[in-house]
N, C-alpha and C. Protein backbone atom coordinates (compact mmCIF):
# COMPACT_ATOMS: atom_id res chain seq x y z
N UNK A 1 -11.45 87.09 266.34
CA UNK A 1 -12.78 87.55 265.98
C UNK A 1 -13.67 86.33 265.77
N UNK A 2 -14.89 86.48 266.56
CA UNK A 2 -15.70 85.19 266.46
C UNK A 2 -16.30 85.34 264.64
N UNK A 3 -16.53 83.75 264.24
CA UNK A 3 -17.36 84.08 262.87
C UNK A 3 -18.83 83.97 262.96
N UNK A 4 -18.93 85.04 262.57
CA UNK A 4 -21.02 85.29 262.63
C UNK A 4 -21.53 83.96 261.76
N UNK A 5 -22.78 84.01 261.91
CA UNK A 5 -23.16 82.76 261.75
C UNK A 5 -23.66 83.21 259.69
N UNK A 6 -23.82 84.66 259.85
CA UNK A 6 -24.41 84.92 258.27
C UNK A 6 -24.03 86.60 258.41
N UNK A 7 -23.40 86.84 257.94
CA UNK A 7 -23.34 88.80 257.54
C UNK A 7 -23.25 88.63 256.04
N UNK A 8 -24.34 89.99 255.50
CA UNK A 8 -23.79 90.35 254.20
C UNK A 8 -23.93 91.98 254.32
N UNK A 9 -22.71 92.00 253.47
CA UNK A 9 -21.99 93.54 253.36
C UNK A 9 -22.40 93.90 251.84
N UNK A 10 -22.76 95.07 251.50
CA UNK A 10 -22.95 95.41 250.16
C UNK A 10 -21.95 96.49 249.65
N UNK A 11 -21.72 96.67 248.46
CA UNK A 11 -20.55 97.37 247.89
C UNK A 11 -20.56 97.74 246.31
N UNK A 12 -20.35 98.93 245.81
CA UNK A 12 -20.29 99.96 244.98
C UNK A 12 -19.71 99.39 243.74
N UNK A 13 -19.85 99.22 242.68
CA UNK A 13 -18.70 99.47 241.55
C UNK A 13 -18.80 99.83 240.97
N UNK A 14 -17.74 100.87 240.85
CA UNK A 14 -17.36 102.11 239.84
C UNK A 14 -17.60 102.15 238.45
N UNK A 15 -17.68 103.13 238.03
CA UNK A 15 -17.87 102.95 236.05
C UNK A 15 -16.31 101.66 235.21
N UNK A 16 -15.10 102.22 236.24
CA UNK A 16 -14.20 101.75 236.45
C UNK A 16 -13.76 99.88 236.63
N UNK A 17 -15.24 99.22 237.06
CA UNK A 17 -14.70 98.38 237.93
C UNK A 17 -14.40 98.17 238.81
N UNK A 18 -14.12 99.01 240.05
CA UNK A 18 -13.51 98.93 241.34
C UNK A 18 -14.34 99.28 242.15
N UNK A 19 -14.18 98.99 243.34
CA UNK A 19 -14.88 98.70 244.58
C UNK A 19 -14.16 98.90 245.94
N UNK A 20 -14.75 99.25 247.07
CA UNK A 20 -14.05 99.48 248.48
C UNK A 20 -14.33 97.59 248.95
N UNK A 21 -13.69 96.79 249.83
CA UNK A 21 -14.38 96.07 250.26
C UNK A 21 -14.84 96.57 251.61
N UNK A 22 -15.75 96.30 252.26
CA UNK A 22 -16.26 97.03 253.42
C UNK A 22 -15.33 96.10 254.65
N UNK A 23 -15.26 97.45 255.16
CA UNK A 23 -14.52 97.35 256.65
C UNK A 23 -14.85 96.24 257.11
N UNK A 24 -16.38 96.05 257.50
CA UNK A 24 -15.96 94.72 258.31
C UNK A 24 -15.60 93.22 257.88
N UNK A 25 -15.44 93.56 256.50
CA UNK A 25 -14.76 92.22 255.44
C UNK A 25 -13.73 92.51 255.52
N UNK A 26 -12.76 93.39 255.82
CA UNK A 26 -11.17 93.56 255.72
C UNK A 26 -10.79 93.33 257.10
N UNK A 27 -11.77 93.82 258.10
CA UNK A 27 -11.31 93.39 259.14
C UNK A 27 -11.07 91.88 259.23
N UNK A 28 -12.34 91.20 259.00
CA UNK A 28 -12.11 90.01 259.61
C UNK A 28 -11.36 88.97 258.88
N UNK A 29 -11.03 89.88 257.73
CA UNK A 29 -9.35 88.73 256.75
C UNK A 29 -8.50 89.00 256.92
N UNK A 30 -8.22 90.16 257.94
CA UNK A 30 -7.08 90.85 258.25
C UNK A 30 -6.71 91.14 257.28
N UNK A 31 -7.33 92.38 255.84
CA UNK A 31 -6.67 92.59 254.90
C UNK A 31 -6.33 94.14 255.30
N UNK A 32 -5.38 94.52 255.09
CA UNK A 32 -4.48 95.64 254.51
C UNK A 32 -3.75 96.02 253.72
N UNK A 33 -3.77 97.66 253.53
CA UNK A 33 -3.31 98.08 252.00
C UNK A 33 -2.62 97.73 251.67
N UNK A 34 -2.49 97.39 250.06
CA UNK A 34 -1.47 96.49 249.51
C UNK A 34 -1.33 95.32 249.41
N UNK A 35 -2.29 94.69 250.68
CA UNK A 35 -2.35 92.93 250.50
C UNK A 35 -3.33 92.47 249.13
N UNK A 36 -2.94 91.28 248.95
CA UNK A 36 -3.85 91.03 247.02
C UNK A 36 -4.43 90.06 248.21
N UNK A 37 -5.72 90.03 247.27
CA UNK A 37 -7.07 89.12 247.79
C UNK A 37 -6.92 87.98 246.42
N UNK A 38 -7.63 86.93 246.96
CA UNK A 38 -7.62 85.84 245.97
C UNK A 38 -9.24 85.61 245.61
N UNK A 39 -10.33 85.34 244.08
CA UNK A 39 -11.73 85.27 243.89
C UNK A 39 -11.33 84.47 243.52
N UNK A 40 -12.60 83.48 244.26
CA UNK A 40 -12.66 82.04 243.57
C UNK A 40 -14.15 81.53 243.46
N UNK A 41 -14.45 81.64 241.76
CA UNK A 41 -15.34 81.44 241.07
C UNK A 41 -15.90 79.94 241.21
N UNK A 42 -17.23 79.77 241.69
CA UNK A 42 -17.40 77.78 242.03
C UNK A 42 -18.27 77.68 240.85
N UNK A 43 -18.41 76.37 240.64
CA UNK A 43 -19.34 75.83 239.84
C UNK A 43 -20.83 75.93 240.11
N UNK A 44 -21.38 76.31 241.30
CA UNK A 44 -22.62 76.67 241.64
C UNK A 44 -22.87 78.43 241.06
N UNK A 45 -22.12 79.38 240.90
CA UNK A 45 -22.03 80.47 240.78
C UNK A 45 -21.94 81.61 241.76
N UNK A 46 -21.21 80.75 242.64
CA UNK A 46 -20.81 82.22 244.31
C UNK A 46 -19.12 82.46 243.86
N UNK A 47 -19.05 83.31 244.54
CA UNK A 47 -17.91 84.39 244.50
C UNK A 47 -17.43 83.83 245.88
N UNK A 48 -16.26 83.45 246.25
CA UNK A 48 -15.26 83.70 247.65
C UNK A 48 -14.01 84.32 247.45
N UNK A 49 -14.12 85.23 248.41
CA UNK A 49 -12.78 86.04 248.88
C UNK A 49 -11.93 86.18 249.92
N UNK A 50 -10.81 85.62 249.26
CA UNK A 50 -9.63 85.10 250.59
C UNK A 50 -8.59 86.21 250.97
N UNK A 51 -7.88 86.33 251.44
CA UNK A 51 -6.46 87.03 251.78
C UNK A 51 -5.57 86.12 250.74
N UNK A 52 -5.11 86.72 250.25
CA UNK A 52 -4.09 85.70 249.46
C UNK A 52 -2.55 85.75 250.46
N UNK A 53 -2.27 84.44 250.69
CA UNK A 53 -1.06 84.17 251.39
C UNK A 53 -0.04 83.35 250.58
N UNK A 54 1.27 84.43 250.57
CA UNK A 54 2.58 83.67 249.67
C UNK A 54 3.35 83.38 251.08
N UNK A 55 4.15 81.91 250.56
CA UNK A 55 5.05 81.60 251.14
C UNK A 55 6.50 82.16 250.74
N UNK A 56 7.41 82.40 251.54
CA UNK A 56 8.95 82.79 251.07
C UNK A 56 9.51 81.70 250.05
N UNK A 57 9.86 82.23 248.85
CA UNK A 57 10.68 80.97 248.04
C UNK A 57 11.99 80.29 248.49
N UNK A 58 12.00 79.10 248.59
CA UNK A 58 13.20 78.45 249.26
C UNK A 58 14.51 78.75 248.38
N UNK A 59 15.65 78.81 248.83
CA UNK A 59 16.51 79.33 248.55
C UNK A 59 17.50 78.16 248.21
């Protein structure tokens, strides 16, 4: 998937806290159900959201 040069997606949160992330943000992290996402809070005050990727523990 090519990366756009700027998309913003907008999104809901519940009384709950929770939120859908929109399709075309899951698409393009390749996230699926059950995968954990990683937020990482900067010192400027933006939000990034990764796929969180574990490695197998060595044995």
């Amino acid at each position: 998937m090519n990366i756009p040069e700027e998309k913003v997606c907008v999104a809901t949160v519940s009384q709950k806290g929770l939120t859908t992330i929109p399709k075309e943000v899951r698409e393009f992290l390749k996230i699926c159900e059950g995968d954990r996402v990683i937020f990482k809070i900067e010192r400027d005050g933006t939000v990034s959201l990764q796929k969180a990727v574990f490695l197998p523990a060595e044995k």
